[in-house]
C-alpha atoms as a PDB file:
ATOM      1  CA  UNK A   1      -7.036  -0.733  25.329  1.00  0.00           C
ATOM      2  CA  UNK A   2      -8.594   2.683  26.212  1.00  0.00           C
ATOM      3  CA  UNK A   3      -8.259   3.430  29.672  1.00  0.00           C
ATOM      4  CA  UNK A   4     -11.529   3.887  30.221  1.00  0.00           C
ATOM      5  CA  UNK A   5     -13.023   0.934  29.317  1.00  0.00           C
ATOM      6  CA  UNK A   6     -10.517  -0.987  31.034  1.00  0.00           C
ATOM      7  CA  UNK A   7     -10.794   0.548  34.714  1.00  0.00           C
ATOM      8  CA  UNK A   8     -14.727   0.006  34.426  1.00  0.00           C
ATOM      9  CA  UNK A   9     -14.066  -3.652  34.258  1.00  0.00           C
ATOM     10  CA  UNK A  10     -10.964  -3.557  36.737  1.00  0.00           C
ATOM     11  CA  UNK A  11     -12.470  -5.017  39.955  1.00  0.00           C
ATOM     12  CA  UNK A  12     -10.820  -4.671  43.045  1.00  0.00           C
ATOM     13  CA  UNK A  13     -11.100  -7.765  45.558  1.00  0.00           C
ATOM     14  CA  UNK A  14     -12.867  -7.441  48.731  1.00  0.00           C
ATOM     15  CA  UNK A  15     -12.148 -11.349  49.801  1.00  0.00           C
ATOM     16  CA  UNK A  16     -13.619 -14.293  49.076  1.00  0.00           C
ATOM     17  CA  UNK A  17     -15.463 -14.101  46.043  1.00  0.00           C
ATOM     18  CA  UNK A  18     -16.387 -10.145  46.697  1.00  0.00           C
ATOM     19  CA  UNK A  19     -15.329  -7.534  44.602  1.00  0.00           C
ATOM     20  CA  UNK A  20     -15.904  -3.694  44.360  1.00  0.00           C
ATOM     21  CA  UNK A  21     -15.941  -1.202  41.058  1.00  0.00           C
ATOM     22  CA  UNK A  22     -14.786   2.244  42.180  1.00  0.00           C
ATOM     23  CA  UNK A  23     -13.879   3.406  38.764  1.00  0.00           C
ATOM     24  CA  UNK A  24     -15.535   5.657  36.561  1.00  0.00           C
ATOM     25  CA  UNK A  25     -19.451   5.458  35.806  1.00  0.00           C
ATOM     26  CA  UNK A  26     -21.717   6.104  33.129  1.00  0.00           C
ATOM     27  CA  UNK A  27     -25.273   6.879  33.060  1.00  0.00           C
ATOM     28  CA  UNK A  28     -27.602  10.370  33.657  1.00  0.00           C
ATOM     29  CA  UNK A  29     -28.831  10.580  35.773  1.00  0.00           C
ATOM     30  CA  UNK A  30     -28.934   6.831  36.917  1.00  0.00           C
ATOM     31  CA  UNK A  31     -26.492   4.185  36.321  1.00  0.00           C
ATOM     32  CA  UNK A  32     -26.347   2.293  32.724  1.00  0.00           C
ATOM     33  CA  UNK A  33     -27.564  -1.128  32.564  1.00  0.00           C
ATOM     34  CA  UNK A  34     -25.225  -2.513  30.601  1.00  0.00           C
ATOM     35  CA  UNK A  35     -22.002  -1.376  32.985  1.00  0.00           C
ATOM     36  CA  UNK A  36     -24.064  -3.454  35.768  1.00  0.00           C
ATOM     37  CA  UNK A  37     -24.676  -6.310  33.529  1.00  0.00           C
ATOM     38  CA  UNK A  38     -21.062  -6.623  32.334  1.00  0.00           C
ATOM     39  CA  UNK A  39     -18.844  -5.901  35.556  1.00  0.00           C
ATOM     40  CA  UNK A  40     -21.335  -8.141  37.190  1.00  0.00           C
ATOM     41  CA  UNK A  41     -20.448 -10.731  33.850  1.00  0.00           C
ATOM     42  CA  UNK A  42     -16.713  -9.502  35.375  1.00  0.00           C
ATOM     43  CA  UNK A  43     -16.619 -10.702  38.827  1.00  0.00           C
ATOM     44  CA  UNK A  44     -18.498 -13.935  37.346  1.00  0.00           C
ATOM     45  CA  UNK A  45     -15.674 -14.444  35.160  1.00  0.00           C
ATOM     46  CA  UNK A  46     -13.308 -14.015  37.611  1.00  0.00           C
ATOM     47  CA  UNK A  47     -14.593 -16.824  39.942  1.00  0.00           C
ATOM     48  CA  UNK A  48     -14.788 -19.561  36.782  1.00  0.00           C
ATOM     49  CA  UNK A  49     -11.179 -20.675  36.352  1.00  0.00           C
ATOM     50  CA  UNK A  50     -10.844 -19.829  32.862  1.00  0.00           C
ATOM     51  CA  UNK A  51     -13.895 -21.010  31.526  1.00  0.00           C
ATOM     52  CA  UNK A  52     -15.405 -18.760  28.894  1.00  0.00           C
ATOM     53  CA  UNK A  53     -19.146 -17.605  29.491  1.00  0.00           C
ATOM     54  CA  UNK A  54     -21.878 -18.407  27.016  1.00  0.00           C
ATOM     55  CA  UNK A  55     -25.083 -17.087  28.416  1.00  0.00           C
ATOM     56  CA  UNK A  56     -25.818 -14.327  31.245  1.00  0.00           C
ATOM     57  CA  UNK A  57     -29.483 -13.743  32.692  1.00  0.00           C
ATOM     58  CA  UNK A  58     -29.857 -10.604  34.677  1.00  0.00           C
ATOM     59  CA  UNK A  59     -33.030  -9.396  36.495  1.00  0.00           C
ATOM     60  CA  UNK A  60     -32.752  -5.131  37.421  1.00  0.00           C
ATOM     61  CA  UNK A  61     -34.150  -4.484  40.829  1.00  0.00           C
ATOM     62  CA  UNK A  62     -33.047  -0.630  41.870  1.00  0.00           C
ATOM     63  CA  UNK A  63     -31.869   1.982  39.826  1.00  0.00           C
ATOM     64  CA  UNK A  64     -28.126   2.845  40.154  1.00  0.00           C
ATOM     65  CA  UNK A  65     -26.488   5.950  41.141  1.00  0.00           C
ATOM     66  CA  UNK A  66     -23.427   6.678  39.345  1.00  0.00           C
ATOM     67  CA  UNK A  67     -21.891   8.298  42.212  1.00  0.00           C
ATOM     68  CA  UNK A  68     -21.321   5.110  44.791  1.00  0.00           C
ATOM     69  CA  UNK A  69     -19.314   2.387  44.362  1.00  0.00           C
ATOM     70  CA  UNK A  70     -20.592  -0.996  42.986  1.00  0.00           C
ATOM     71  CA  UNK A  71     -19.692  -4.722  44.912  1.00  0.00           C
ATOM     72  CA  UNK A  72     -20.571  -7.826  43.897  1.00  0.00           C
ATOM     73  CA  UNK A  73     -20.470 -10.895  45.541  1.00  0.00           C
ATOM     74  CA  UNK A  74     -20.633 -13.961  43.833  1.00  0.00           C
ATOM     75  CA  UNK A  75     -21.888 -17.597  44.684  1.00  0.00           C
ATOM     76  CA  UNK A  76     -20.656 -20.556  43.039  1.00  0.00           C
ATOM     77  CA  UNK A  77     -23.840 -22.477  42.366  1.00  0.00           C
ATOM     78  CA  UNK A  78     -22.285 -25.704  40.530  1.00  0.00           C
ATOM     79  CA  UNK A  79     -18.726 -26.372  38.872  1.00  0.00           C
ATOM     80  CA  UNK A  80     -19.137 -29.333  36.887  1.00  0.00           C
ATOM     81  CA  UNK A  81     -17.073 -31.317  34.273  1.00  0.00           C
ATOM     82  CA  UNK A  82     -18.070 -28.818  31.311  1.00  0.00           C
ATOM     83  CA  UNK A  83     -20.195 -26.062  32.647  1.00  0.00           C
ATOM     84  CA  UNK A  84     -19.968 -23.852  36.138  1.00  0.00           C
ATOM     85  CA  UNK A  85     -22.840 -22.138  37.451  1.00  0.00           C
ATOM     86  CA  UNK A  86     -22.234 -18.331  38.765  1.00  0.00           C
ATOM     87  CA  UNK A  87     -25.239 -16.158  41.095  1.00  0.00           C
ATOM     88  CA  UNK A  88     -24.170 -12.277  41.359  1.00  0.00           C
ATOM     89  CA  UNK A  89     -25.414  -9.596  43.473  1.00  0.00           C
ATOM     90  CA  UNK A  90     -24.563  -5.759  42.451  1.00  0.00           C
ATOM     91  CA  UNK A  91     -25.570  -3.796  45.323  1.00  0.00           C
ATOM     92  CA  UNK A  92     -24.823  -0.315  46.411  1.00  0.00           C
ATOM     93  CA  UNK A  93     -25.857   0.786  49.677  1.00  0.00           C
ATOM     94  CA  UNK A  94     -26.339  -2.657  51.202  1.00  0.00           C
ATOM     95  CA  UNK A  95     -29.179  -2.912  48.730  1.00  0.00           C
ATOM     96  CA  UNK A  96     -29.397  -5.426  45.077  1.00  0.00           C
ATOM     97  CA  UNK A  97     -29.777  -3.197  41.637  1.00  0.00           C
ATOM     98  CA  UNK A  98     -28.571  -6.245  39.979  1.00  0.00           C
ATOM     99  CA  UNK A  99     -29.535 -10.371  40.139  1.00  0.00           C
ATOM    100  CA  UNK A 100     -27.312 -12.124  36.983  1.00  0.00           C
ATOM    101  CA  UNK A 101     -26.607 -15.556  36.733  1.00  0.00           C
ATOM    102  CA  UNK A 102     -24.120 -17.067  34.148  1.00  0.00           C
ATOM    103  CA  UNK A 103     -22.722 -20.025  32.355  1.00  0.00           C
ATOM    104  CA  UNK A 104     -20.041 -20.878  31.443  1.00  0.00           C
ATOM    105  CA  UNK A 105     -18.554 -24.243  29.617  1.00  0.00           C
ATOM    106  CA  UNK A 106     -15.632 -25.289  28.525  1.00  0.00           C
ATOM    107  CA  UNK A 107     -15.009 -25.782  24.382  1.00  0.00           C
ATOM    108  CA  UNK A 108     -15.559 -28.959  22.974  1.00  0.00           C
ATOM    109  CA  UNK A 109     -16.791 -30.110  19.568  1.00  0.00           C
ATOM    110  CA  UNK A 110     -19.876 -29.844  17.911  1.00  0.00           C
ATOM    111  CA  UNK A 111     -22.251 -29.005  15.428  1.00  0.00           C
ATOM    112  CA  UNK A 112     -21.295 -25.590  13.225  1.00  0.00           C
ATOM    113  CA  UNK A 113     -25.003 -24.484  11.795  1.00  0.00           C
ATOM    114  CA  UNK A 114     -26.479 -20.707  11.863  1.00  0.00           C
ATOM    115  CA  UNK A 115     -29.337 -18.748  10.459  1.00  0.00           C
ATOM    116  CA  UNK A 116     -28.574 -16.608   7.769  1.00  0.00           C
ATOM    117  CA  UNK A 117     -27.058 -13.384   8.397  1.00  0.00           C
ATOM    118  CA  UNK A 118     -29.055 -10.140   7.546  1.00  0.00           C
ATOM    119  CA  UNK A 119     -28.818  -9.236   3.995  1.00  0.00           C
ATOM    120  CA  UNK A 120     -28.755  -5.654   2.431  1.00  0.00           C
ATOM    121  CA  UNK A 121     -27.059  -3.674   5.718  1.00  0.00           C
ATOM    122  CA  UNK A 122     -24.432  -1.421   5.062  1.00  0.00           C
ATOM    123  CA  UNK A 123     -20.569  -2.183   6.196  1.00  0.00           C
ATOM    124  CA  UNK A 124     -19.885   0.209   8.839  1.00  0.00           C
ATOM    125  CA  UNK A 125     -17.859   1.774   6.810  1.00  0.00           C
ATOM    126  CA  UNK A 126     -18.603   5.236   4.831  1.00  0.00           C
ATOM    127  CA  UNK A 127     -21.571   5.422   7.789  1.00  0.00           C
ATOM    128  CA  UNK A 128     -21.525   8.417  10.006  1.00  0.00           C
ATOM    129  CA  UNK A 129     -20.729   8.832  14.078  1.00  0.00           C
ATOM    130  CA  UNK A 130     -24.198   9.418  15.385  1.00  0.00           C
ATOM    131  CA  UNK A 131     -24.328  13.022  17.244  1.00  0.00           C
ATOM    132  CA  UNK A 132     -24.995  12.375  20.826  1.00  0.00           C
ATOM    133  CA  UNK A 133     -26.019  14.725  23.457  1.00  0.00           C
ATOM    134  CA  UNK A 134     -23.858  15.694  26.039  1.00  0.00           C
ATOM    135  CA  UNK A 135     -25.413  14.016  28.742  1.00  0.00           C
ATOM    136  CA  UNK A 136     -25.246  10.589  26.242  1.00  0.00           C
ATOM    137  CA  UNK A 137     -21.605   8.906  28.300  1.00  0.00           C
ATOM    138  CA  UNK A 138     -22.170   5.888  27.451  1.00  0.00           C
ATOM    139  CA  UNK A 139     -20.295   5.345  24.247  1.00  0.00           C
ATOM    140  CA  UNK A 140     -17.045   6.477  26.031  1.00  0.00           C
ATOM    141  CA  UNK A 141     -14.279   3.759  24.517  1.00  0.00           C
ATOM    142  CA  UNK A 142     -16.453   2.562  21.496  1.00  0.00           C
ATOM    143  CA  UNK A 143     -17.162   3.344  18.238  1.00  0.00           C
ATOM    144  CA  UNK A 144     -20.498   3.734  16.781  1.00  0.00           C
ATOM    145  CA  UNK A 145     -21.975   3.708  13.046  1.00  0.00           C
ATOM    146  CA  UNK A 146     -26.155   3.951  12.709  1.00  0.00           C
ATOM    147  CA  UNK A 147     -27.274   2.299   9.498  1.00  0.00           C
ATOM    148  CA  UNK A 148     -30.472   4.212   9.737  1.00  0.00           C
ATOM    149  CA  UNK A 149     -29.744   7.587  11.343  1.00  0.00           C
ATOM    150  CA  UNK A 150     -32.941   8.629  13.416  1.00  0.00           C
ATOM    151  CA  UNK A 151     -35.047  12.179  12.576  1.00  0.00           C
ATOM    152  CA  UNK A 152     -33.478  15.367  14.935  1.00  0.00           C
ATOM    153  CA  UNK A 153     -36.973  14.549  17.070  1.00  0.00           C
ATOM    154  CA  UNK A 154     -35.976  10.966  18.036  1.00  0.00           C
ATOM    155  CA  UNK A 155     -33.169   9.416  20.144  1.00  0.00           C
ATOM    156  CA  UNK A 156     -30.082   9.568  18.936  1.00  0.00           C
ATOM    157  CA  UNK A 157     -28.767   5.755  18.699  1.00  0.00           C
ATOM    158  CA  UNK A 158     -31.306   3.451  17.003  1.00  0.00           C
ATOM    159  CA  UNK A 159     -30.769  -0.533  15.568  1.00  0.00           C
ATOM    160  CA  UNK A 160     -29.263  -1.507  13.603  1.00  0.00           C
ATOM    161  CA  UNK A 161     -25.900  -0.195  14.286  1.00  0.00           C
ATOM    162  CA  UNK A 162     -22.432  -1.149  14.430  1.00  0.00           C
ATOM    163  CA  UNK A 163     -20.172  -0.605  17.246  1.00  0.00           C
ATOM    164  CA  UNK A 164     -16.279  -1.739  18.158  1.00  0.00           C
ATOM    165  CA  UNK A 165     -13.911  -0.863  21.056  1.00  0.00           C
ATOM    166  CA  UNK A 166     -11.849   2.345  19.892  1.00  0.00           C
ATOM    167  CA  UNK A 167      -8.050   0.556  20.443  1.00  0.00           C
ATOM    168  CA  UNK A 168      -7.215  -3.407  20.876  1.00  0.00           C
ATOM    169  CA  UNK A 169      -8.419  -5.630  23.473  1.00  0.00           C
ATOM    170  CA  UNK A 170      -6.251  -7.935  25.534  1.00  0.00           C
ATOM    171  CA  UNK A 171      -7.203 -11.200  23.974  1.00  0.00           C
ATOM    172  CA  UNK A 172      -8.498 -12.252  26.909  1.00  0.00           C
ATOM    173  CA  UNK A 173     -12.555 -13.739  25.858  1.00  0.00           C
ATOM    174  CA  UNK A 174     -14.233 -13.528  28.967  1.00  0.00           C
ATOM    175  CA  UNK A 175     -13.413  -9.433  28.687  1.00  0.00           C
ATOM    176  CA  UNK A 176     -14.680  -9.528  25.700  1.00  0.00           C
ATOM    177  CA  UNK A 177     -17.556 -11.085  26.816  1.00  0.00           C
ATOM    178  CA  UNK A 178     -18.082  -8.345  29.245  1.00  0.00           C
ATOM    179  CA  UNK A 179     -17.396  -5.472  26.683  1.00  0.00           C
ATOM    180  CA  UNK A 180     -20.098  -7.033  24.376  1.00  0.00           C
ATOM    181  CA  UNK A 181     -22.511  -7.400  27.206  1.00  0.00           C
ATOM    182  CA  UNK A 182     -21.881  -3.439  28.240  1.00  0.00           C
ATOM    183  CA  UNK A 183     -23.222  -2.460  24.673  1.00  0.00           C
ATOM    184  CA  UNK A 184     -26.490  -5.038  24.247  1.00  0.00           C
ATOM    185  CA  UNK A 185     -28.099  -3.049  26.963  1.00  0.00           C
ATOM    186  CA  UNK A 186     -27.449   0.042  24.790  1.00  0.00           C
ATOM    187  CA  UNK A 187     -31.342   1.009  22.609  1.00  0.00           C
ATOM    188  CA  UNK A 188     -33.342  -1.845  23.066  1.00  0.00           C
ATOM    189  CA  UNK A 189     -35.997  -0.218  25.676  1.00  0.00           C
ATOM    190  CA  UNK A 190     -36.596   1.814  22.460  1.00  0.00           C
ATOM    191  CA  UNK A 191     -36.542  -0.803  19.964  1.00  0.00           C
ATOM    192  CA  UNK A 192     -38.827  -3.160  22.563  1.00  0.00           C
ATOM    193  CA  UNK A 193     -41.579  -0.506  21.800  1.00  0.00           C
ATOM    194  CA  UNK A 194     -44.485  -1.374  19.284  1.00  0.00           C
ATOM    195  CA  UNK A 195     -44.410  -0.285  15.345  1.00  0.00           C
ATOM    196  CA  UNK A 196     -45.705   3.200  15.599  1.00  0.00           C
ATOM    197  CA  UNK A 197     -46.511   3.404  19.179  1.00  0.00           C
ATOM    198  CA  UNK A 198     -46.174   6.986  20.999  1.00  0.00           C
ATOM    199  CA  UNK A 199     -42.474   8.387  21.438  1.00  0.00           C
ATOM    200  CA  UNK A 200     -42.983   9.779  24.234  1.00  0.00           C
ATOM    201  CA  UNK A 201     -43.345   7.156  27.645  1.00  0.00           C
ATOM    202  CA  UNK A 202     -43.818   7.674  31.216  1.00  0.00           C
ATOM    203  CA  UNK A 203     -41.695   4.928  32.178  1.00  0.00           C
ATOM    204  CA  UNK A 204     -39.054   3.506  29.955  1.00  0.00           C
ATOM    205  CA  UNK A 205     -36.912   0.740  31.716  1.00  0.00           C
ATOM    206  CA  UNK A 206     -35.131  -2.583  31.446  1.00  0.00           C
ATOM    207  CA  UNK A 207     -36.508  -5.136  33.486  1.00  0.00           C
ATOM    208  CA  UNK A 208     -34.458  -8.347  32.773  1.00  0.00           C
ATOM    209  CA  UNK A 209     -31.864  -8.872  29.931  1.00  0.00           C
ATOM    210  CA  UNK A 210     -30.285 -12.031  28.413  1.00  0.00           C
ATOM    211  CA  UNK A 211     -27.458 -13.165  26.584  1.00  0.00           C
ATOM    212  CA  UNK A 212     -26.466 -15.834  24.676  1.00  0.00           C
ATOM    213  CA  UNK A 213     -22.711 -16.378  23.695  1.00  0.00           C
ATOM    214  CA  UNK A 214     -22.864 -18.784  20.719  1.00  0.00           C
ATOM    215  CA  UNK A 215     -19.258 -18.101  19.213  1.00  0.00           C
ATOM    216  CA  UNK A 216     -16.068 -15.795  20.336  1.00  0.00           C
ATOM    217  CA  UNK A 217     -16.804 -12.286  20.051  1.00  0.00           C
ATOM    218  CA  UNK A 218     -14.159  -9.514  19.499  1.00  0.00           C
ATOM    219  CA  UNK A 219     -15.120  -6.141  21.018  1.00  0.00           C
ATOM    220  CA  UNK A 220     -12.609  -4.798  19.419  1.00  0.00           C
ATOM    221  CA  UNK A 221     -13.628  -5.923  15.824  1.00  0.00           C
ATOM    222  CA  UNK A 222     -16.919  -4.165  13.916  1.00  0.00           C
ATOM    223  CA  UNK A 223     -19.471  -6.407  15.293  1.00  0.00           C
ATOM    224  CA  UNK A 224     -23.476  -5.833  13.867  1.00  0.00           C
ATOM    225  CA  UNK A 225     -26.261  -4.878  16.413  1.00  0.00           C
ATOM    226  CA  UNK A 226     -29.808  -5.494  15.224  1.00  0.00           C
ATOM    227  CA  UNK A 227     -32.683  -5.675  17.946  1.00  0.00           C
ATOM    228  CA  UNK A 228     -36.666  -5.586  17.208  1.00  0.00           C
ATOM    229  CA  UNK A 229     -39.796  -5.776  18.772  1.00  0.00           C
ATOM    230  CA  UNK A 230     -41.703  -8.686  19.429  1.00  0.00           C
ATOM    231  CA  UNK A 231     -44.541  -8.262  21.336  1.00  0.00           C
ATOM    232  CA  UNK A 232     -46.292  -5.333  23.780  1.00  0.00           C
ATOM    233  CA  UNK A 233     -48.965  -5.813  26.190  1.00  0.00           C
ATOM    234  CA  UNK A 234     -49.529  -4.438  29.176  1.00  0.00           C
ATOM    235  CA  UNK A 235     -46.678  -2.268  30.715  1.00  0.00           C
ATOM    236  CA  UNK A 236     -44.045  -4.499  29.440  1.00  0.00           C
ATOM    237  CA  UNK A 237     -42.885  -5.131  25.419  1.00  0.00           C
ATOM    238  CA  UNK A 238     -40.256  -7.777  24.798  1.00  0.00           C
ATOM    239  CA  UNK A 239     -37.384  -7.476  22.211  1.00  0.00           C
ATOM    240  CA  UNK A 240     -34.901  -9.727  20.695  1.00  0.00           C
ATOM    241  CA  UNK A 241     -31.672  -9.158  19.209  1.00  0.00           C
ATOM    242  CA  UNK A 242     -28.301 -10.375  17.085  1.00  0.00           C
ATOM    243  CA  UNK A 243     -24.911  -9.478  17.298  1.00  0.00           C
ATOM    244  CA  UNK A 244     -22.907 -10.283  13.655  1.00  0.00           C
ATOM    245  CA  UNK A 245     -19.280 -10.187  12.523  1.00  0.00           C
ATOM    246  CA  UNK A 246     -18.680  -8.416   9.563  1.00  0.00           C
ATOM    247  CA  UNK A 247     -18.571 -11.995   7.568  1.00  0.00           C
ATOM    248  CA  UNK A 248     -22.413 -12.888   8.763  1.00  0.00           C
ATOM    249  CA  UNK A 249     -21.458 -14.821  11.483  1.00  0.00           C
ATOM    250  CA  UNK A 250     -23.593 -14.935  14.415  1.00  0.00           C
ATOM    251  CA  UNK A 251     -21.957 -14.138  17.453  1.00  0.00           C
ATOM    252  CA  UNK A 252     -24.644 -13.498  19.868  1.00  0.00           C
ATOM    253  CA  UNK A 253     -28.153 -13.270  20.494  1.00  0.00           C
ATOM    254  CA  UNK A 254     -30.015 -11.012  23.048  1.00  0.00           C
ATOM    255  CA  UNK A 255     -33.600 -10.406  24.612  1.00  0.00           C
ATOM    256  CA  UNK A 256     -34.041  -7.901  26.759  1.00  0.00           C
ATOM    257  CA  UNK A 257     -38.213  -7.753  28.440  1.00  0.00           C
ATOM    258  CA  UNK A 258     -38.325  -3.795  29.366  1.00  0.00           C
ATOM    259  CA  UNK A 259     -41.395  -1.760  31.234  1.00  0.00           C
ATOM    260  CA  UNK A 260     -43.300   0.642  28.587  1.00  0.00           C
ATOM    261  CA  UNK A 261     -45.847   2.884  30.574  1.00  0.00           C
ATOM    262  CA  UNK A 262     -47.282   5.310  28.476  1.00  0.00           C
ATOM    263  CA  UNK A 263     -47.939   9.104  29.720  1.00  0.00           C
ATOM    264  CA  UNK A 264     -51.721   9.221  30.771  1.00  0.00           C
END
């Protein structure tokens, strides 16, 4: 796997269930989101015996700084015959950034029933690498395909798009897991904004973030990233989200609530 991606999510152990990130960061000039989300996933995962995750609920307090190390210390709320119960603090500086608790349970039959898939998107391939500005490190390890490539004027990654690690994964699922939940934080404070609303925004953040597991993802397989807007009011617009194999199957599902402030 590249060697990027892999020392992000590389935790070292600071004792009982306490661990530290001191490898490389993304984000310009504050930390990304989605590294927080899914190292915090990480440590999570590293404190559940095995268990695969299948939903993640994450509240950001402080922006990060790219530039200091990340710990997280985890709590084990509940381990019970099929589902454990994880609360993680990111902090830097003694302070939280990041509040994310997950669930995991273990596999066990069931029913097999989904919505249908979207109809009339592209495959990723023949699609083009979306140009992204120097500053844009977040794609570092992952490859990208826009189905709708935005105007010169407008951000350069938009939904839907397709995405996939850029060499294999370890098939291990939790890591995965993480991978995924690294790129679901990626566009959707754009895509949360109303239907014609004004490009430009004072404040454009994420203020909580979800994730629901429902099957197995592969990072390293072309997985389908569609998010849209469901409501604005206020300072805040809420957004919801799928994550697709290349078959239609439903992977994932995401909502992310983010804070819209628009310039006075």
């Amino acid at each position: 796997m590249n060697d990027g991606i892999t020392r992000l999510f590389d935790l070292n152990p600071l004792g009982e269930d306490a661990f530290l990130a001191t490898g490389p960061s993304v984000g310009w000039p504050r930390l990304f989101g989605g590294q927080v989300a899914g190292q915090s996933l990480r440590a999570a995962c590293l404190t559940a015996d095995g268990r695969p995750p299948h939903s993640l609920h994450a509240y950001f307090i402080r922006p990060g700084s790219p530039d200091e190390p990340l710990r997280f210390d985890v709590a084990r709320t509940r381990d019970g015959r099929s589902f454990s119960t994880r609360h993680v603090t990111a902090s830097q500086g003694g302070k939280p950034i990041l509040e994310l608790i997950a669930s995991f349970h273990s596999p066990e039959d069931g029913f097999d029933w989904q919505a249908p898939a979207p109809s009339g998107v592209p495959g990723p391939e023949g699609l083009h690498e979306p140009v992204l500005p120097t500053f844009f490190k977040h794609p570092v390890g992952f490859d990208f395909r826009v189905v709708d490539p935005p105007a010169e004027t407008e951000f350069p990654m938009a939904h839907p798009f397709w995405f996939r690690a850029s060499a294999l994964v370890d098939d291990d699922p939790a890591l995965h897991a993480c991978l995924v939940t690294y790129v679901s934080d990626m566009a959707v404070v754009s895509s949360a904004r109303a239907p014609g609303s004004p490009r430009r925004l004072a404040t454009a953040v994420t203020l909580d973030h979800a994730v629901w597991f429902h099957r197995q993802p592969r990072a390293d397989q072309w997985l389908l990233y569609s998010v849209d807007p469901v409501t604005n009011h206020g300072a805040r617009g809420l957004a919801r989200g799928t994550l697709h194999a290349q078959d239609g199957t439903l992977l994932a599902s995401v909502a992310q609530e983010a804070l819209l402030r628009p310039e006075s």
